[in-house]
Structures are given as structure tokens and as C-alpha cells.
C-alpha atoms as a PDB file:
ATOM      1  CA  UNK A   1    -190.830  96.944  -0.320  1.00  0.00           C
ATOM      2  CA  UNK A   2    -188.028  94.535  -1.704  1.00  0.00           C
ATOM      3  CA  UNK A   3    -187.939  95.782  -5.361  1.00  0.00           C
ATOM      4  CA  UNK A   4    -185.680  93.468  -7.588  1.00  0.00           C
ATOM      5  CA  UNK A   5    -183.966  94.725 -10.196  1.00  0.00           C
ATOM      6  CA  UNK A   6    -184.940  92.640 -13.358  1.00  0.00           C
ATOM      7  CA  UNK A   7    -181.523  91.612 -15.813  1.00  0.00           C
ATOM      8  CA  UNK A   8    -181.993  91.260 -19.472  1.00  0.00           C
ATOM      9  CA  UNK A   9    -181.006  88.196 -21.263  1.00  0.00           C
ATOM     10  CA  UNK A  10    -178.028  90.125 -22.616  1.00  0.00           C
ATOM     11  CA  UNK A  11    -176.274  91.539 -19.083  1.00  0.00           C
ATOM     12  CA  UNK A  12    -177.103  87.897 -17.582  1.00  0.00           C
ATOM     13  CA  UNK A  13    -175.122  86.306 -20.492  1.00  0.00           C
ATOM     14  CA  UNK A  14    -172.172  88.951 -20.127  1.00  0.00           C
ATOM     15  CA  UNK A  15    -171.950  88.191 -16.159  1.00  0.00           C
ATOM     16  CA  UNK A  16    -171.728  84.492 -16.829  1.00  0.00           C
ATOM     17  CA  UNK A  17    -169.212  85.136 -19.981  1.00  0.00           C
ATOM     18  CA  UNK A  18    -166.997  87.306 -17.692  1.00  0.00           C
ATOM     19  CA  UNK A  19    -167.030  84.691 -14.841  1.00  0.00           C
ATOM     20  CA  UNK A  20    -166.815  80.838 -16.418  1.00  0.00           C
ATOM     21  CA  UNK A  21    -163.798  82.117 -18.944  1.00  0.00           C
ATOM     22  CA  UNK A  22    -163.467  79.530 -21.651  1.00  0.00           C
ATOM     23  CA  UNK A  23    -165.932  76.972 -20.943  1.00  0.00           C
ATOM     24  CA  UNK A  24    -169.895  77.506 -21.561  1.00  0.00           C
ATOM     25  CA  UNK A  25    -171.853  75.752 -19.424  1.00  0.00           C
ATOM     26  CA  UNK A  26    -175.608  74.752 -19.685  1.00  0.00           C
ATOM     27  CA  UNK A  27    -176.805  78.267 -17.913  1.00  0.00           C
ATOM     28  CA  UNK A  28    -174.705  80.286 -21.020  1.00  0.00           C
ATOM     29  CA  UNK A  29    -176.083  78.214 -23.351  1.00  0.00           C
ATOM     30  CA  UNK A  30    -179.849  78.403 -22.350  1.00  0.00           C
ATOM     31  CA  UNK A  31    -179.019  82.705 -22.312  1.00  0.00           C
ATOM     32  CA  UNK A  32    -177.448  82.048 -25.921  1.00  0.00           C
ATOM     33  CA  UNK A  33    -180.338  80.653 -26.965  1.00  0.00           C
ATOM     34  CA  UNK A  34    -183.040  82.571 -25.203  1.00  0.00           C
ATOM     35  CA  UNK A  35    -180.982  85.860 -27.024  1.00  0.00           C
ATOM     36  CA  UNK A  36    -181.010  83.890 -30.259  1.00  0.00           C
ATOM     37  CA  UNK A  37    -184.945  82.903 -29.684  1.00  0.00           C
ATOM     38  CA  UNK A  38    -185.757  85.794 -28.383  1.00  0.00           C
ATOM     39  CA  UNK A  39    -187.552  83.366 -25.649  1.00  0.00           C
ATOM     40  CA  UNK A  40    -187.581  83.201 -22.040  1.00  0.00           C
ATOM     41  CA  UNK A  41    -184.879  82.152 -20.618  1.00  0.00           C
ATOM     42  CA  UNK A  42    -186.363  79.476 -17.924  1.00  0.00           C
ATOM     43  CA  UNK A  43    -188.458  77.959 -20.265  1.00  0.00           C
ATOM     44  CA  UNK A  44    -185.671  76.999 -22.669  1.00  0.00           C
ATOM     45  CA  UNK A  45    -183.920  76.145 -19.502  1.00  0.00           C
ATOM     46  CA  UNK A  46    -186.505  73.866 -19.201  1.00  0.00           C
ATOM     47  CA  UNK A  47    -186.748  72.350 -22.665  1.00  0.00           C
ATOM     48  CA  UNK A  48    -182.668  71.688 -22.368  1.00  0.00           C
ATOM     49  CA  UNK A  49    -183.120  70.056 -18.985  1.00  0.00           C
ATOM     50  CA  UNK A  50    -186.409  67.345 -20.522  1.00  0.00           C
ATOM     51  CA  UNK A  51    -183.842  67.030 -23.734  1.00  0.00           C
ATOM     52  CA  UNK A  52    -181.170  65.829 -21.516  1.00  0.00           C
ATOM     53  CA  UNK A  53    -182.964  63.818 -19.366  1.00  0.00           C
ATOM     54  CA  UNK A  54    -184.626  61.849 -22.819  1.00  0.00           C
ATOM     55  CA  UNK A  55    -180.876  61.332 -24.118  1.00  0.00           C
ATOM     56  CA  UNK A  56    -179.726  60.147 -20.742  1.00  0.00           C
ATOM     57  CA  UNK A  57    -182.876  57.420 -20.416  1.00  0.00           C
ATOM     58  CA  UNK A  58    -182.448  56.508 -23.594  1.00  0.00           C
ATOM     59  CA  UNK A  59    -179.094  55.660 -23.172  1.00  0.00           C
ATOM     60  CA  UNK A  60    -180.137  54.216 -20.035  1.00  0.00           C
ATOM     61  CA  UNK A  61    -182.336  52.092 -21.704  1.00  0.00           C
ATOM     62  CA  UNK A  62    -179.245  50.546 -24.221  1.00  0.00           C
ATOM     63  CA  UNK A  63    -180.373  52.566 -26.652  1.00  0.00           C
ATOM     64  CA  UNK A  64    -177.986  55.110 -29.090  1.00  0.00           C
ATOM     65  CA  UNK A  65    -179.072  58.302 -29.520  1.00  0.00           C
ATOM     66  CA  UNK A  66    -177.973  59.904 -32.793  1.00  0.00           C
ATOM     67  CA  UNK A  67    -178.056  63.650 -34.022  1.00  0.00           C
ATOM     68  CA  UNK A  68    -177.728  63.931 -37.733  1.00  0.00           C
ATOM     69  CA  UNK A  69    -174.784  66.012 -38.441  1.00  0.00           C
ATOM     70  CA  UNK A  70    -174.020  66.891 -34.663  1.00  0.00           C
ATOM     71  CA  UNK A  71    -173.081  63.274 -33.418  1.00  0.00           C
ATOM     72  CA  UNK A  72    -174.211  60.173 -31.908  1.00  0.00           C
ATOM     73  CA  UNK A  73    -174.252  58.953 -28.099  1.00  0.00           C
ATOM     74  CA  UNK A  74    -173.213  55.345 -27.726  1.00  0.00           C
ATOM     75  CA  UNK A  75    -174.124  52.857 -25.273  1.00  0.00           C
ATOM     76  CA  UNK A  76    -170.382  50.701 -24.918  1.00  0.00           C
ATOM     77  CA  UNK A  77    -170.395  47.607 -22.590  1.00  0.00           C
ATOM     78  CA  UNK A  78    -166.565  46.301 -21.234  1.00  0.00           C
ATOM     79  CA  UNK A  79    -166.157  42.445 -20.702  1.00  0.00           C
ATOM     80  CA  UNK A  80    -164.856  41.977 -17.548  1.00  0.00           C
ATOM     81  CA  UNK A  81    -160.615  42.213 -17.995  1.00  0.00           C
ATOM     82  CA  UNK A  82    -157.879  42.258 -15.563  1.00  0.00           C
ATOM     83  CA  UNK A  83    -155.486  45.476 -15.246  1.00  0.00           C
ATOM     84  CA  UNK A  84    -151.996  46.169 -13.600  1.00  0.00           C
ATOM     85  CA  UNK A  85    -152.582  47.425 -10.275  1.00  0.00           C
ATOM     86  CA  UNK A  86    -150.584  50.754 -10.387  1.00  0.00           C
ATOM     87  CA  UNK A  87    -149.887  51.013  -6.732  1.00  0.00           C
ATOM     88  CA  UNK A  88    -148.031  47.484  -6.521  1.00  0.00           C
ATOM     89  CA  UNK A  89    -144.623  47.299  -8.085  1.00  0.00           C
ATOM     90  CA  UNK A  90    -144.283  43.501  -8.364  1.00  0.00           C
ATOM     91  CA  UNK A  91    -145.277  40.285  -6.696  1.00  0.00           C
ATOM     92  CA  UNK A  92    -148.547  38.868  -5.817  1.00  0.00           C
ATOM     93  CA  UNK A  93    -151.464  41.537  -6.488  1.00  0.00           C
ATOM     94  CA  UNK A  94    -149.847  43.304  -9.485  1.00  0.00           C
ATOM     95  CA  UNK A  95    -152.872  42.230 -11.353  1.00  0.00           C
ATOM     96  CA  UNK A  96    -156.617  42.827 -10.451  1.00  0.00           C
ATOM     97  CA  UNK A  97    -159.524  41.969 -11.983  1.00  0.00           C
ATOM     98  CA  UNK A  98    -161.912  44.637 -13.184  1.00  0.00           C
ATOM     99  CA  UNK A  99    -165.915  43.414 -13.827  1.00  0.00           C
ATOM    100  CA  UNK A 100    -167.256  44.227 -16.510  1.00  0.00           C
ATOM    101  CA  UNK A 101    -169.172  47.463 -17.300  1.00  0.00           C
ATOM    102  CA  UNK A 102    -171.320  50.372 -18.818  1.00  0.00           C
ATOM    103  CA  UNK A 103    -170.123  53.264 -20.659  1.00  0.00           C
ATOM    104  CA  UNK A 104    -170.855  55.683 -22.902  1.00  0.00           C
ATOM    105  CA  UNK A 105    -169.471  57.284 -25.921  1.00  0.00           C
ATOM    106  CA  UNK A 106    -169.892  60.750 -27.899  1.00  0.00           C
ATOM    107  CA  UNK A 107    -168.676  60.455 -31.681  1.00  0.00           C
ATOM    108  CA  UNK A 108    -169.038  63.312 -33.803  1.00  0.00           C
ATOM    109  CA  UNK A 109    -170.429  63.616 -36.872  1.00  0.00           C
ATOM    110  CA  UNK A 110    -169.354  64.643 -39.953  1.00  0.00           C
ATOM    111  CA  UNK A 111    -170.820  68.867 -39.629  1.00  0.00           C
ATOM    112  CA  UNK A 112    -169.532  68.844 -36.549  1.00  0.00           C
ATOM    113  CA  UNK A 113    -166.322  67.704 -37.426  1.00  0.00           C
ATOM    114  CA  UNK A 114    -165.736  69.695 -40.795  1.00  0.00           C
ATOM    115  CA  UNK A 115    -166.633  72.206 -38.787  1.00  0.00           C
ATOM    116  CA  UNK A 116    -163.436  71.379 -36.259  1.00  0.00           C
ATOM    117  CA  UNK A 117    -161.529  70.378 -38.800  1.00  0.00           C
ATOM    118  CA  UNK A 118    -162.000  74.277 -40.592  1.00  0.00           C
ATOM    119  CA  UNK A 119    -160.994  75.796 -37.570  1.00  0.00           C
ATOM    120  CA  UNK A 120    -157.920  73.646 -37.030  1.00  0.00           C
ATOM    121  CA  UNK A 121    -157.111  74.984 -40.514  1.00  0.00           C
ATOM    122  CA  UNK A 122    -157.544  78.599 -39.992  1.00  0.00           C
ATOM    123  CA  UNK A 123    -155.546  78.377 -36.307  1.00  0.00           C
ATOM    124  CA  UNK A 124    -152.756  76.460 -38.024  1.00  0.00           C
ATOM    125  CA  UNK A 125    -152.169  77.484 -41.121  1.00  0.00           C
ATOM    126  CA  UNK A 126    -151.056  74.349 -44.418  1.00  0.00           C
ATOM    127  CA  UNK A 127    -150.002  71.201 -42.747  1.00  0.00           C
ATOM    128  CA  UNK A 128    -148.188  69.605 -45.670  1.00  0.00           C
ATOM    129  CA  UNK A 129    -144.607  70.269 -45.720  1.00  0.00           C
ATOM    130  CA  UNK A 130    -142.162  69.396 -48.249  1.00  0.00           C
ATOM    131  CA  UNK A 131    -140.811  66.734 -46.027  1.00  0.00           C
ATOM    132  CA  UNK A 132    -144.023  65.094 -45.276  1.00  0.00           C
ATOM    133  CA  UNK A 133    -143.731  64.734 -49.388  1.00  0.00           C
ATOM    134  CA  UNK A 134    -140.396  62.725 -49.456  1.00  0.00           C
ATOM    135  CA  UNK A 135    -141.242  59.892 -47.748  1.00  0.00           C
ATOM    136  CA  UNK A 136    -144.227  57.115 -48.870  1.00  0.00           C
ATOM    137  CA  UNK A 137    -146.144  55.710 -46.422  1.00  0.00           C
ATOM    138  CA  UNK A 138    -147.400  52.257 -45.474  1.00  0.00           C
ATOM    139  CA  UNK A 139    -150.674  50.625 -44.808  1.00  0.00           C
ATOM    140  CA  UNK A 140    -150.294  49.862 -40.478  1.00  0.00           C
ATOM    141  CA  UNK A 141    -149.569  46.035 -39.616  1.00  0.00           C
ATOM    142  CA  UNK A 142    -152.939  44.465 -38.724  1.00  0.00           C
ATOM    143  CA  UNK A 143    -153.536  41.257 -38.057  1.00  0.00           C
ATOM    144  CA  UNK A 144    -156.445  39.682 -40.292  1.00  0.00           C
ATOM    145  CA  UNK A 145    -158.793  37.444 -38.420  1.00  0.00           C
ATOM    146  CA  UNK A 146    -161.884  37.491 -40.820  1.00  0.00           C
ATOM    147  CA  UNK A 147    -162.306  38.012 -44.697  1.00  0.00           C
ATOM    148  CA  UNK A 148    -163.670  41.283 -44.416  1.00  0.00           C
ATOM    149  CA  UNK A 149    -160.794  42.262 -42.699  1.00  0.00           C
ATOM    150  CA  UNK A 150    -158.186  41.065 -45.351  1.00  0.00           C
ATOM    151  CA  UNK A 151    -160.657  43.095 -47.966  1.00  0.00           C
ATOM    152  CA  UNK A 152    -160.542  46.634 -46.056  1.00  0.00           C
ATOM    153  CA  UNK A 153    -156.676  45.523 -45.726  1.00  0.00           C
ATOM    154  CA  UNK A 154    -156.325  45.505 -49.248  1.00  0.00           C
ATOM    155  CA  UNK A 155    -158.245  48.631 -49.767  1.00  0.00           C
ATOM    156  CA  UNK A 156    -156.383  50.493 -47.436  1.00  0.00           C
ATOM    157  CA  UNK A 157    -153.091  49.270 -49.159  1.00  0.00           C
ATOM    158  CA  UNK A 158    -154.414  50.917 -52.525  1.00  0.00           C
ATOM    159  CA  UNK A 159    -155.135  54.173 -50.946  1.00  0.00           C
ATOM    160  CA  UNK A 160    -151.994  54.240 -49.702  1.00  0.00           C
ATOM    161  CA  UNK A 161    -150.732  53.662 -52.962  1.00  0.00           C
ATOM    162  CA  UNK A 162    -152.518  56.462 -54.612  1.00  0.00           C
ATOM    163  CA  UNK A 163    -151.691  58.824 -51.713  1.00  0.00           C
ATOM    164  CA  UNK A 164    -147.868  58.022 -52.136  1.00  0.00           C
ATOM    165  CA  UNK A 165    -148.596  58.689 -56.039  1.00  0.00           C
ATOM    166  CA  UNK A 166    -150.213  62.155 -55.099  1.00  0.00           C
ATOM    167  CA  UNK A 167    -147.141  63.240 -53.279  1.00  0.00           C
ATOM    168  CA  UNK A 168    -145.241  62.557 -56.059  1.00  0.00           C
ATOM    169  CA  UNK A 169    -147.949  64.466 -58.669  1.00  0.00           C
ATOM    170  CA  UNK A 170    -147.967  67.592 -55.243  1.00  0.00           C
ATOM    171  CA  UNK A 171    -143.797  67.796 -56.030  1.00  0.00           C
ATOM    172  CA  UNK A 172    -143.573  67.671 -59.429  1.00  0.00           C
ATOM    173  CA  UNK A 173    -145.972  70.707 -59.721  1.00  0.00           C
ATOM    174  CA  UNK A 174    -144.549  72.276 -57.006  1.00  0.00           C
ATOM    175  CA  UNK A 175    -141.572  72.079 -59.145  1.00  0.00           C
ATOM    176  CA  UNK A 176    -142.891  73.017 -62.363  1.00  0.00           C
ATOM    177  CA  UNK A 177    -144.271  76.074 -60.477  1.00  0.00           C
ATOM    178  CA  UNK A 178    -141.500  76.978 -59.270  1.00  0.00           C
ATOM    179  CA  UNK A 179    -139.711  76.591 -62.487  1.00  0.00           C
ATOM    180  CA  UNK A 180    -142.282  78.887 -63.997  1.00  0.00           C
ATOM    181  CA  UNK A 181    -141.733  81.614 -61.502  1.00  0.00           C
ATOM    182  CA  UNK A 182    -138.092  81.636 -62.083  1.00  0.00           C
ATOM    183  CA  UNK A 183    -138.454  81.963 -65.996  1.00  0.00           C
ATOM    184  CA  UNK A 184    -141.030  84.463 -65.463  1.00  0.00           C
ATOM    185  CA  UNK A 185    -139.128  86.814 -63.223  1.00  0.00           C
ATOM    186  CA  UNK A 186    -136.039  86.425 -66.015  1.00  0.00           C
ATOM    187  CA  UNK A 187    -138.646  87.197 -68.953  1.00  0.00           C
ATOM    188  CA  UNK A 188    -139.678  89.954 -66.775  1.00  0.00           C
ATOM    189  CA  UNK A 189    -135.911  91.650 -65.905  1.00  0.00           C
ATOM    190  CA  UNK A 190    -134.839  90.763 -69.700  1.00  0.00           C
ATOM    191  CA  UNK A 191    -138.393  93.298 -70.281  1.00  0.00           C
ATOM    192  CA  UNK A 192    -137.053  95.524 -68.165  1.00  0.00           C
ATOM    193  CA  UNK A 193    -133.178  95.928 -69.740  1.00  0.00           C
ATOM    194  CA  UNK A 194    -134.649  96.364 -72.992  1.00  0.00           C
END
């Protein structure tokens, strides 16, 4: 008799952990969530595969597919353009044209990226630096082809305006605090003496 010995959800997931490393791959995730779930594991299997397969028809199809707060899948189509043909130094063939085509784009959305952005934080540590202070920055050169684009222009110039002013607000209290701690640690040594 050929007696198989049956895994749990749990020592399946630990295998897999101990052997892909870093990434997580659709078979890790489907354990994840059959632990989570307390399901069974091929049937979720299943579920991820149909909700894959509608995402990739529907882009397919020209259609975006958005998930509120995880992201959205974009359908992107390339005119037709021509590149530099990195194998040719110079001369005749240095350009080639490419035809036009199909892509498609992940964005993520705002969770998901708060979410990134917290754990950039935490790895990191603060990324403003008294230098970063000093200097004020400028709106980029863009060139403005359309009215709206003049408008956003001109918005973006007045948030860089305020952001330069909060710099300055950021140093002067960072001053004044400092300040404070230094009369502070005199009040408290003149405390002392006495």
C-alpha cells in the first residue's frame, strides 16, 4: 500500500518559505491565505487562478482594472516611434523603427503606498537634514502647451513657495529649540550650584 503522508497548511508554507528566500510566489500566497482562512488550500488556489485570469481578460479586453486602495492595472498603448539601435555605433541603421504596441501598467494606490511609504520610514530613519533646509527649491522647467497646463504650472510654483517658507518656519524652531535647551540646562546647573 502507497500511504502518503498528508502536510498541514503550516509545514507546506515553511518548506516553500525556506526554499523561495525573499520572494513569495502565488503557491506561498494561496498557503498564507488558506492558514489565514483556515480553507483548503487548492480551492483558494483555485479562486486566485479565476481572479487572475478575470484581471488578465479584462485587460485584454482594453479595459482597467482598479482595486480601491491596493492599485489599478492599466491598459497603455505606444505609437509607433523609432529608437537608436544599440548594436550599431554610427552610419546607416543607427535608427530603427519600433511599431507601435500594448502594454500594461500597475500603479499603486494610496493604502498601498502609505503603507510603503511607513516602512521606508521605519528602515530609514528622518530624511530631512539641516542641509536639505538651506537651500529653496524651484518649480521644474516645463514647457506649457495647453491652459491647463500653465494653471497646474502656477499651482505648483505656489507650493513651492510655501514649502520654501516651511523650511524657513522648520529652522527657526529648530533654533528656538535649541535655544531653549541651552537656557534650560544653564537654569538647571545655576539650580544645582545653589
Amino acid at each position: 500500500m502507497n500511504h502518503r503522508i498528508r502536510r498541514t497548511p503550516e509545514q507546506q508554507l515553511a518548506e516553500v518559505q525556506e526554499k523561495s528566500g525573499s520572494r513569495k510566489g502565488l503557491h506561498e500566497l494561496t498557503l498564507e491565505m488558506a492558514i489565514a482562512l483556515d480553507l483548503d488550500s487548492r480551492a483558494l488556489r483555485g479562486l486566485l487562478d479565476t481572479f487572475l485570469l478575470m484581471i488578465t481578460q479584462s485587460l485584454q479586453q482594453g479595459r482597467d482594472v482598479m482595486l480601491p486602495g491596493f492599485g489599478s492595472f492599466r491598459v497603455v498603448h505606444r505609437a509607433a516611434r523609432k529608437v537608436r539601435n544599440p548594436r550599431i555605433a554610427s552610419g546607416p541603421g543607427l535608427f530603427k523603427e519600433v511599431g507601435a504596441s500594448v502594454t500594461y501598467r500597475f500603479k499603486p494606490g494610496t493604502d498601498l503606498k502609505a503603507d510603503y511609504t511607513e516602512v521606508n520610514k521605519m528602515q530609514s530613519g528622518p530624511r530631512i537634514q539641516r542641509n536639505d533646509l538651506n537651500h529653496t527649491s524651484r518649480a521644474p522647467r516645463i514647457p506649457l502647451k495647453t491652459r491647463d497646463d500653465q494653471e497646474v504650472a502656477s499651482r505648483l510654483q505656489g507650493h513651492t513657495k510655501e514649502l520654501a517658507e516651511a523650511r524657513k518656519t522648520i529652522l527657526k524652531l529648530r533654533r528656538e529649540q535649541s535655544e531653549l535647551a541651552d537656557s534650560l540646562e544653564r537654569l538647571a546647573a545655576r539650580m544645582r550650584q545653589e
